[in-house]
C-alpha atoms as a PDB file:
ATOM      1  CA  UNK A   1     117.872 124.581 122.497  1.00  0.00           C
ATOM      2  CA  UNK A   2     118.505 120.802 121.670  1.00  0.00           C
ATOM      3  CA  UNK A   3     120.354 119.363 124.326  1.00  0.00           C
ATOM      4  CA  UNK A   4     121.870 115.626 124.905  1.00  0.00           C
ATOM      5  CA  UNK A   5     124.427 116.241 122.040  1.00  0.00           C
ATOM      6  CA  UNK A   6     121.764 116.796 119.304  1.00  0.00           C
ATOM      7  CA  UNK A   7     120.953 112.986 119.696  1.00  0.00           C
ATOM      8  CA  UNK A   8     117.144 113.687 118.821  1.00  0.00           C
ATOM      9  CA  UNK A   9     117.811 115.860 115.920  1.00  0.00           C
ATOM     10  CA  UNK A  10     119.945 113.303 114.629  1.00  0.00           C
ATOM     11  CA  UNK A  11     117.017 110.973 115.090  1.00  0.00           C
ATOM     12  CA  UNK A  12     114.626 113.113 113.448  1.00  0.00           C
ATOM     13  CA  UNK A  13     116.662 113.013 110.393  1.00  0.00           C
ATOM     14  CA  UNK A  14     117.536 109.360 110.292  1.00  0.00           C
ATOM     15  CA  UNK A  15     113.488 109.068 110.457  1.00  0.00           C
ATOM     16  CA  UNK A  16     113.322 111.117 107.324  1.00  0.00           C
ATOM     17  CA  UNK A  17     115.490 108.488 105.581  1.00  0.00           C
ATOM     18  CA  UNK A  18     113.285 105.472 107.052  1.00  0.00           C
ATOM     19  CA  UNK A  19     110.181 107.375 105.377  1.00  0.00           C
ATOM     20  CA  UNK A  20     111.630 107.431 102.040  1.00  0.00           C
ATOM     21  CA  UNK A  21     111.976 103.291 102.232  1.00  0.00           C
ATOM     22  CA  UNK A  22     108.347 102.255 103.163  1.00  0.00           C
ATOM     23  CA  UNK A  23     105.824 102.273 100.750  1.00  0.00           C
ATOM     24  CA  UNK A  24     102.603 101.040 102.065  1.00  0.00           C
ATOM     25  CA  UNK A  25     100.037 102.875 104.248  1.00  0.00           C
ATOM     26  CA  UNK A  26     100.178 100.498 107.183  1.00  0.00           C
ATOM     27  CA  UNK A  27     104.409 100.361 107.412  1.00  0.00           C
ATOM     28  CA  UNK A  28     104.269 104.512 107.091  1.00  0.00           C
ATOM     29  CA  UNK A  29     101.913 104.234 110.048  1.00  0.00           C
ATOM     30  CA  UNK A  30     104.119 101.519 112.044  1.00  0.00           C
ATOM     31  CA  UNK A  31     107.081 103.760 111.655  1.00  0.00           C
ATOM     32  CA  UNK A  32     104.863 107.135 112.949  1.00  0.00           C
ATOM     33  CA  UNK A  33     104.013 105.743 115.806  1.00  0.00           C
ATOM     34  CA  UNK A  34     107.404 104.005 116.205  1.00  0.00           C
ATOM     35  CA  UNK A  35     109.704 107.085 115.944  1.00  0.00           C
ATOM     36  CA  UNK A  36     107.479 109.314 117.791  1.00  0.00           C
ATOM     37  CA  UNK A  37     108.172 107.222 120.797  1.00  0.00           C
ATOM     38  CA  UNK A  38     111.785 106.897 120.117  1.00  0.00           C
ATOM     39  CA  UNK A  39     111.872 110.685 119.449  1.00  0.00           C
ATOM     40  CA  UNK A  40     110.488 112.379 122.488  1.00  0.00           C
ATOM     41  CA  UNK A  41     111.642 111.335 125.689  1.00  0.00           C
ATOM     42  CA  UNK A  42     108.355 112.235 127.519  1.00  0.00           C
ATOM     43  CA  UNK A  43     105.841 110.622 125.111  1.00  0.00           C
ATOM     44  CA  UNK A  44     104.874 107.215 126.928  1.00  0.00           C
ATOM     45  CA  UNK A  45     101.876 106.285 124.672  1.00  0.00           C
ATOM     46  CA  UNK A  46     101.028 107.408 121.067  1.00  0.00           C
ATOM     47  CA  UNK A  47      98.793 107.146 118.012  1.00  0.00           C
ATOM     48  CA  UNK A  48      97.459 108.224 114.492  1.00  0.00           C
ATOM     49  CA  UNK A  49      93.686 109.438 113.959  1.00  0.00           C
ATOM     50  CA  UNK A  50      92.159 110.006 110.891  1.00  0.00           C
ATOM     51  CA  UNK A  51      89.318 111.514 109.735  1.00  0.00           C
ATOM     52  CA  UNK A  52      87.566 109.546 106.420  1.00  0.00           C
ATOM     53  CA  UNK A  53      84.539 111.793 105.529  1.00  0.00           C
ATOM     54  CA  UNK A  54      81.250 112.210 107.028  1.00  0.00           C
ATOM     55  CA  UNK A  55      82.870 112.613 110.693  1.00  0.00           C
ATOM     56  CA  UNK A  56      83.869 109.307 110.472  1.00  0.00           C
ATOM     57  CA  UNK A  57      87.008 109.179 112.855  1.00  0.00           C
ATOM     58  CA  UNK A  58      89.494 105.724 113.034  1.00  0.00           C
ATOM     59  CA  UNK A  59      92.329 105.064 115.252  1.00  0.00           C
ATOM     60  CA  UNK A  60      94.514 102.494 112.643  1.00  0.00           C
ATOM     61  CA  UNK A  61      97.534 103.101 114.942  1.00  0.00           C
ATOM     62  CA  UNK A  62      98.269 103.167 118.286  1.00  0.00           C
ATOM     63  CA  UNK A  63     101.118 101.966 121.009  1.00  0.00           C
ATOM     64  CA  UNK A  64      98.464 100.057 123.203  1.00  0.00           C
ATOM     65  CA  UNK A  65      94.766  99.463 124.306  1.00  0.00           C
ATOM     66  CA  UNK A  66      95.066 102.449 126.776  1.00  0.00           C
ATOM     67  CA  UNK A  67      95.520 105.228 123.261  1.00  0.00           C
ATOM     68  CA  UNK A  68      92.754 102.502 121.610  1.00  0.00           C
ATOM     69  CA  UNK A  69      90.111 103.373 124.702  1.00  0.00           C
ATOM     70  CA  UNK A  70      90.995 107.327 124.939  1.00  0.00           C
ATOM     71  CA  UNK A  71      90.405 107.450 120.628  1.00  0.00           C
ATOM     72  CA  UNK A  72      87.169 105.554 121.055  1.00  0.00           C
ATOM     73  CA  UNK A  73      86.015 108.209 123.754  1.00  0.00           C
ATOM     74  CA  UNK A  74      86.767 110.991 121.600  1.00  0.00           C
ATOM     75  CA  UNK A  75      85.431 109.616 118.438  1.00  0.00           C
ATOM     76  CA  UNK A  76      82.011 108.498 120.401  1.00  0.00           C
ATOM     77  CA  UNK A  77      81.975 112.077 121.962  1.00  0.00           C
ATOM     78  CA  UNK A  78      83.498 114.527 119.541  1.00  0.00           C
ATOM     79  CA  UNK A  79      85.627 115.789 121.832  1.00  0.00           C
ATOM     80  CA  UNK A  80      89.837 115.480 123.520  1.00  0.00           C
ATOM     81  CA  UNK A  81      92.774 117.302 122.054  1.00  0.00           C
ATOM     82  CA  UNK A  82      93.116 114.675 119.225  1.00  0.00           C
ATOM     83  CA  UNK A  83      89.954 115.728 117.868  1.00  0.00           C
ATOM     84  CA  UNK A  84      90.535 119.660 117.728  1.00  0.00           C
ATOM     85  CA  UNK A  85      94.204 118.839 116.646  1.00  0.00           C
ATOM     86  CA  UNK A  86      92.464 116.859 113.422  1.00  0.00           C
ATOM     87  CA  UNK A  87      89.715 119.370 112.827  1.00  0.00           C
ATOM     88  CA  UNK A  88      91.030 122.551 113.529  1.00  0.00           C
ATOM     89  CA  UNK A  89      94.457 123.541 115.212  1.00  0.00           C
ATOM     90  CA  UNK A  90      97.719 122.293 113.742  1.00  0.00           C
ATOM     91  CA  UNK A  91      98.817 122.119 117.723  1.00  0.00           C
ATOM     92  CA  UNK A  92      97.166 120.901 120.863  1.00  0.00           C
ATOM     93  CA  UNK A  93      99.096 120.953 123.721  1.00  0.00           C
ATOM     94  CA  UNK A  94      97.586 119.833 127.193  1.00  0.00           C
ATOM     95  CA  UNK A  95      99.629 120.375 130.065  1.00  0.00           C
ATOM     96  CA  UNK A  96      97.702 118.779 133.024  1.00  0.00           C
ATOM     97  CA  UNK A  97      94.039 116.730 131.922  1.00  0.00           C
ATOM     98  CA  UNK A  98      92.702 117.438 134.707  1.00  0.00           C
ATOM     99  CA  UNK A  99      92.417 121.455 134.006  1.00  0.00           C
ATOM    100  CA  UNK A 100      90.017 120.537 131.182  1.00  0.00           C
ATOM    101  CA  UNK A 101      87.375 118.676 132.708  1.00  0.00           C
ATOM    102  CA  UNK A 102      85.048 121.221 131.980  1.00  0.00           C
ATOM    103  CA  UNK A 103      86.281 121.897 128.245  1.00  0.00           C
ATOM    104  CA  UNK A 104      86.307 117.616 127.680  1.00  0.00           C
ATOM    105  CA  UNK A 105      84.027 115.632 130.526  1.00  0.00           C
ATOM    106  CA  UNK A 106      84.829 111.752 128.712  1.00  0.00           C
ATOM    107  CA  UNK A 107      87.614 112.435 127.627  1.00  0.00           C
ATOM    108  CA  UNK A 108      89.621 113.848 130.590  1.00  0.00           C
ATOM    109  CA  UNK A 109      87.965 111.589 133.113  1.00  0.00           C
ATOM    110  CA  UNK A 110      88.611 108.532 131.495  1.00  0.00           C
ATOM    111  CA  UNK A 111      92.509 110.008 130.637  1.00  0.00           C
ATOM    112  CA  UNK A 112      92.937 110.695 134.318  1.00  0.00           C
ATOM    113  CA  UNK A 113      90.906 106.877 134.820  1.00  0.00           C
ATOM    114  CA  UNK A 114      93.833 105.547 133.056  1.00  0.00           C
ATOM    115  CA  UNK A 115      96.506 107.762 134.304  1.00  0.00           C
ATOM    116  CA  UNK A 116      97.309 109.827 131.640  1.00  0.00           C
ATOM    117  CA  UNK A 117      97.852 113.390 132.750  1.00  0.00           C
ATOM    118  CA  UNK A 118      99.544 115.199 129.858  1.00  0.00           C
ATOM    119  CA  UNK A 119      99.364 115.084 125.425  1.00  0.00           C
ATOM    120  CA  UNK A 120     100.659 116.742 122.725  1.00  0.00           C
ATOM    121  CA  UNK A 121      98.700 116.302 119.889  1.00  0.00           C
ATOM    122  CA  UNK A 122      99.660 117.647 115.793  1.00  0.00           C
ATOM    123  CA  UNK A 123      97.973 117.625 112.633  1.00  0.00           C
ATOM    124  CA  UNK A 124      99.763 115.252 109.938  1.00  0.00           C
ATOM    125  CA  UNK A 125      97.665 116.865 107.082  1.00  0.00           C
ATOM    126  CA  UNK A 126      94.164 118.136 106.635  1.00  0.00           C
ATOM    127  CA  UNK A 127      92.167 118.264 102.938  1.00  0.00           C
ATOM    128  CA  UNK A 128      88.841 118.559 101.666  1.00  0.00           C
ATOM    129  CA  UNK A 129      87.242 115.852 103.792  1.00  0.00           C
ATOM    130  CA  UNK A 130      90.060 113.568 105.010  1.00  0.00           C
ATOM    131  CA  UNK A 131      92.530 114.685 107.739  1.00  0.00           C
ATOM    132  CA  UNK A 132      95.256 113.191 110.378  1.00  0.00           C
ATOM    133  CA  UNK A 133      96.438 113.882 113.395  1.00  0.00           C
ATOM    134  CA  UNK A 134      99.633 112.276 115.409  1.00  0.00           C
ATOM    135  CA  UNK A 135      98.999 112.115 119.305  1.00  0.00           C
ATOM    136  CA  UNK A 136     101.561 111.581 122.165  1.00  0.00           C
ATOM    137  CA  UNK A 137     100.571 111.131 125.516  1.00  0.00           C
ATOM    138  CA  UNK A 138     101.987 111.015 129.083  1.00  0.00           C
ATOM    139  CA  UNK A 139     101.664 109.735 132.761  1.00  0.00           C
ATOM    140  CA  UNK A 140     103.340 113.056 134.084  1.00  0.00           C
ATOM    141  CA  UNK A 141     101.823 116.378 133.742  1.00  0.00           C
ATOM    142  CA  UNK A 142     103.926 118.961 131.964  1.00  0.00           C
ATOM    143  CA  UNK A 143     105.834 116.583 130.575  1.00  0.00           C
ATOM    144  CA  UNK A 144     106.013 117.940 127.073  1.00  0.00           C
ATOM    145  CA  UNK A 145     108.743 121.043 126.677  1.00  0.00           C
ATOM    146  CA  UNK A 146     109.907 123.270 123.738  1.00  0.00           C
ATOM    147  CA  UNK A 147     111.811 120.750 122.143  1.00  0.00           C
ATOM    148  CA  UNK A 148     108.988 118.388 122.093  1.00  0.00           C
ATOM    149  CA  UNK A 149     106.979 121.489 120.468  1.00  0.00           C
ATOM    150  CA  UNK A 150     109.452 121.935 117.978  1.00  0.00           C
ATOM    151  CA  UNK A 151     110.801 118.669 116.885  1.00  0.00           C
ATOM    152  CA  UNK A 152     107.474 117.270 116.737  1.00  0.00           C
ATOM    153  CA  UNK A 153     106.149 119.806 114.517  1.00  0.00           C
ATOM    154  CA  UNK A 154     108.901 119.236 112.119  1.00  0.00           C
ATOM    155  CA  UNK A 155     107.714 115.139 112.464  1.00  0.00           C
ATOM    156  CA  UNK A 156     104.291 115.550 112.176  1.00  0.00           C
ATOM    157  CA  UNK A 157     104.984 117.513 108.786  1.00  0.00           C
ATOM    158  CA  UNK A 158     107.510 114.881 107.724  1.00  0.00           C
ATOM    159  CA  UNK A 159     105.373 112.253 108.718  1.00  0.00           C
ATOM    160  CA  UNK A 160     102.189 113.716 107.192  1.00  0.00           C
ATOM    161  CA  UNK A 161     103.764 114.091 103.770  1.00  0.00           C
ATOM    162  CA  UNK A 162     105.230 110.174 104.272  1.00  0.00           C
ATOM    163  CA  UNK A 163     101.555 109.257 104.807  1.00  0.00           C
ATOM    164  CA  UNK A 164      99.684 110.955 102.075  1.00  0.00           C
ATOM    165  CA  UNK A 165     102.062 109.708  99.674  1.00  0.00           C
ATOM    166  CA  UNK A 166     101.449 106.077 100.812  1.00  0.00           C
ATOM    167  CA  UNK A 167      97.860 106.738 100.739  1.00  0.00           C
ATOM    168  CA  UNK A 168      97.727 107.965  97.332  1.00  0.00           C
ATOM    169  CA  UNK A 169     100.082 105.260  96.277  1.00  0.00           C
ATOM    170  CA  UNK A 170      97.214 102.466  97.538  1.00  0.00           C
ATOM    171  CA  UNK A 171      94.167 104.533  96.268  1.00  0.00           C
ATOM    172  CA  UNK A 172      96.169 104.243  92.333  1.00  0.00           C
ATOM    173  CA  UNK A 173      96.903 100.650  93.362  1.00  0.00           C
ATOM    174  CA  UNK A 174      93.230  99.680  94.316  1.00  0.00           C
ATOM    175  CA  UNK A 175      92.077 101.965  90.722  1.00  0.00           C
ATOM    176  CA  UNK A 176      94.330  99.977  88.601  1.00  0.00           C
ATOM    177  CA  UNK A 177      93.289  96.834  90.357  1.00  0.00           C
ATOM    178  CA  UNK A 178      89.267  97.764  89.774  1.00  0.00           C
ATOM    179  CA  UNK A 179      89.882  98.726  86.484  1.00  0.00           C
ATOM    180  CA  UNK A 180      91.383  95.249  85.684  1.00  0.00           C
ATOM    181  CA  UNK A 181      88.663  93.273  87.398  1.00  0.00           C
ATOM    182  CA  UNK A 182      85.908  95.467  85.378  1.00  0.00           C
ATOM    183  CA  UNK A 183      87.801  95.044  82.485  1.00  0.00           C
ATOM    184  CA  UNK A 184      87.922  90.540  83.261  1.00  0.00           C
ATOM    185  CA  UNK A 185      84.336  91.140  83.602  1.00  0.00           C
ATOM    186  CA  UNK A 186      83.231  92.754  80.679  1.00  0.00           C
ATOM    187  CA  UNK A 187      85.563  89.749  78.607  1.00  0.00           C
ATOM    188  CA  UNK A 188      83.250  87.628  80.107  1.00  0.00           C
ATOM    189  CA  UNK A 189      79.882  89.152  79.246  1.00  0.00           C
ATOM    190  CA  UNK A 190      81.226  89.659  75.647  1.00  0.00           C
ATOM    191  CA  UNK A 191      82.750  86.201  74.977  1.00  0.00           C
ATOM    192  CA  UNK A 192      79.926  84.891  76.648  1.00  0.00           C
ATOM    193  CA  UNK A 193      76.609  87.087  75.091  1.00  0.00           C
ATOM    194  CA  UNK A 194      78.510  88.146  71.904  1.00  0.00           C
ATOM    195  CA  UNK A 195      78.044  91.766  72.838  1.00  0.00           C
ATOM    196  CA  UNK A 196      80.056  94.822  72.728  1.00  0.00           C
ATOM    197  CA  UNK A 197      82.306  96.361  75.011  1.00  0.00           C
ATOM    198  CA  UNK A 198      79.825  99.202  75.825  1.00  0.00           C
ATOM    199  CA  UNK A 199      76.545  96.670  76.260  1.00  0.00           C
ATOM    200  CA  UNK A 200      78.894  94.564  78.630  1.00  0.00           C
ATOM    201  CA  UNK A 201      80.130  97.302  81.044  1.00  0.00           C
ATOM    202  CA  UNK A 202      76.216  98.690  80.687  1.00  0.00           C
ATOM    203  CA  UNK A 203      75.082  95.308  81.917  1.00  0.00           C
ATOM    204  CA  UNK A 204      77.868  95.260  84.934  1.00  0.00           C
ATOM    205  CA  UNK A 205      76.211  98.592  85.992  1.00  0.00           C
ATOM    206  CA  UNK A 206      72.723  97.523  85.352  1.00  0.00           C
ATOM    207  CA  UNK A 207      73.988  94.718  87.949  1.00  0.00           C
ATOM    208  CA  UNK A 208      75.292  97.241  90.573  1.00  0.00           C
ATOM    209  CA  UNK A 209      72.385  99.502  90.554  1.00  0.00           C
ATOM    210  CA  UNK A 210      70.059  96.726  90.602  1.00  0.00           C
ATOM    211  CA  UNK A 211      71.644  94.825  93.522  1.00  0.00           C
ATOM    212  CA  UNK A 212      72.910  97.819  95.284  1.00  0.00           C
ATOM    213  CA  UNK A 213      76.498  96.258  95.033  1.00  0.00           C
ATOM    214  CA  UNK A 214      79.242  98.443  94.095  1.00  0.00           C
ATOM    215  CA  UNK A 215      80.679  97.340  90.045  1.00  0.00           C
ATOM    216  CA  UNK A 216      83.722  96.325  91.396  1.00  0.00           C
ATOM    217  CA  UNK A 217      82.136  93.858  93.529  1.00  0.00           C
ATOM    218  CA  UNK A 218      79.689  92.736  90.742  1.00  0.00           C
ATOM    219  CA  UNK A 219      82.893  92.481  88.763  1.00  0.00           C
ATOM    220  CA  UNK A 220      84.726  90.241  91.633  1.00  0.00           C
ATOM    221  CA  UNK A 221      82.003  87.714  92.004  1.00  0.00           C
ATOM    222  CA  UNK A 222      81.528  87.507  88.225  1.00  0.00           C
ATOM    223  CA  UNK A 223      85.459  86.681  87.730  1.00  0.00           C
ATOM    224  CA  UNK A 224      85.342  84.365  90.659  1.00  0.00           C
ATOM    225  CA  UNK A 225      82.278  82.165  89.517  1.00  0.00           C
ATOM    226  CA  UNK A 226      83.385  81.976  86.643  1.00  0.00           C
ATOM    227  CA  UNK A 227      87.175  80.770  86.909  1.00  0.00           C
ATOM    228  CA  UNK A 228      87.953  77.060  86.318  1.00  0.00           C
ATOM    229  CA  UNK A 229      87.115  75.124  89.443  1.00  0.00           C
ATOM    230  CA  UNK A 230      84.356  77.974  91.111  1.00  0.00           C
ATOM    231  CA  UNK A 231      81.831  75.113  91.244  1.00  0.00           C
ATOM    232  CA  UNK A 232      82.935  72.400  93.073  1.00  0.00           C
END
């Protein structure tokens, strides 16, 4: 089934290798998008939607402004192959746009606008109310064959699992971070008041609540004014 001399297997697995070196969200992201290109001859364009809660649907990746324009259509209008990939199928294939104007109105007519006639669209992961999909696109209809099928599945998962991990890596980085900021704070209040630890983080939430600010931005601003050299 894999034909020039298993040259995009071999790539798959060297991509595996380039996951296990990045560590942030935005290089895991760089390199999605990156080696989906390299990896399937008939992708011309490509990007990474996620879904953050309440519907709320980003495009943080993409090859150009063309994959930029068709994720704003289907975010404004719930609708494209990117969107059921990332809500409900794990595979979307679309062999010709222009058999779906019916099924997606914006989004095919703007596709075809920009001459993009084919996609291939997976789900990276998908839990409790955050999900990602990986999209690949094409100026020729039926562009995307078995292999594509198959050795982007395989991605997707690989990539998926690459891109949790660097998510959860930043969401403990940005916790530790808060937790030391809150913690600056509350020296303050006590040194400052000659309080407790309790009565200082009480006042820090008193603060948020009152202001409508979350604590770790009460906490920021009361670290930064605070700091030699805030006033002048």
């Amino acid at each position: 089934m894999f034909t020039e001399d298993g040259e995009r297997l071999r790539e798959f697995l060297s991509t595996g290798r380039r996951f296990a070196a990045v560590k942030s969200v935005e290089e895991t992201l760089s390199l999605i998008i990156e080696a989906a290109v390299d990896t399937s001859p008939a992708t011309d364009l490509a990007g990474v939607i996620l879904l953050e809660g309440r519907g709320k649907i980003t495009s943080p990746a993409t090859t150009d402004e063309v994959v930029n324009e068709l994720d704003r259509v289907q975010a404004e209008h719930d609708e494209g192959p990117c969107v059921e990939s990332i809500y409900d199928e794990e595979l979307v294939l679309v062999d010709d746009i222009g058999e779906h104007l019916d099924r997606w109105p914006h989004f095919a007519r703007r596709a075809l606008d920009l001459g993009v006639h084919s996609s291939l669209s997976f789900q990276l992961f998908s839990e409790a109310k955050r999900a990602g999909s990986l999209n690949l696109f094409s100026r020729r209809a039926h562009a995307f064959g078995e292999e594509d099928r198959v050795l982007g599945a395989l991605f997707a998962n690989q990539a998926g699992l690459a891109l949790r991990g660097a998510q959860r890596i930043a969401q403990l980085d940005q916790a530790v971070a808060s937790r030391d900021l809150i913690g600056t704070a509350k020296g303050i209040l006590m040194e400052r008041f000659g309080i407790g630890d309790d009565e200082a983080f009480q006042r820090l939430v008193r603060s948020s609540q009152e202001t409508n600010i979350k604590l770790v931005e009460v906490a920021r601003w009361l670290v930064h004014e605070t700091a030699p050299g805030a006033a002048d």
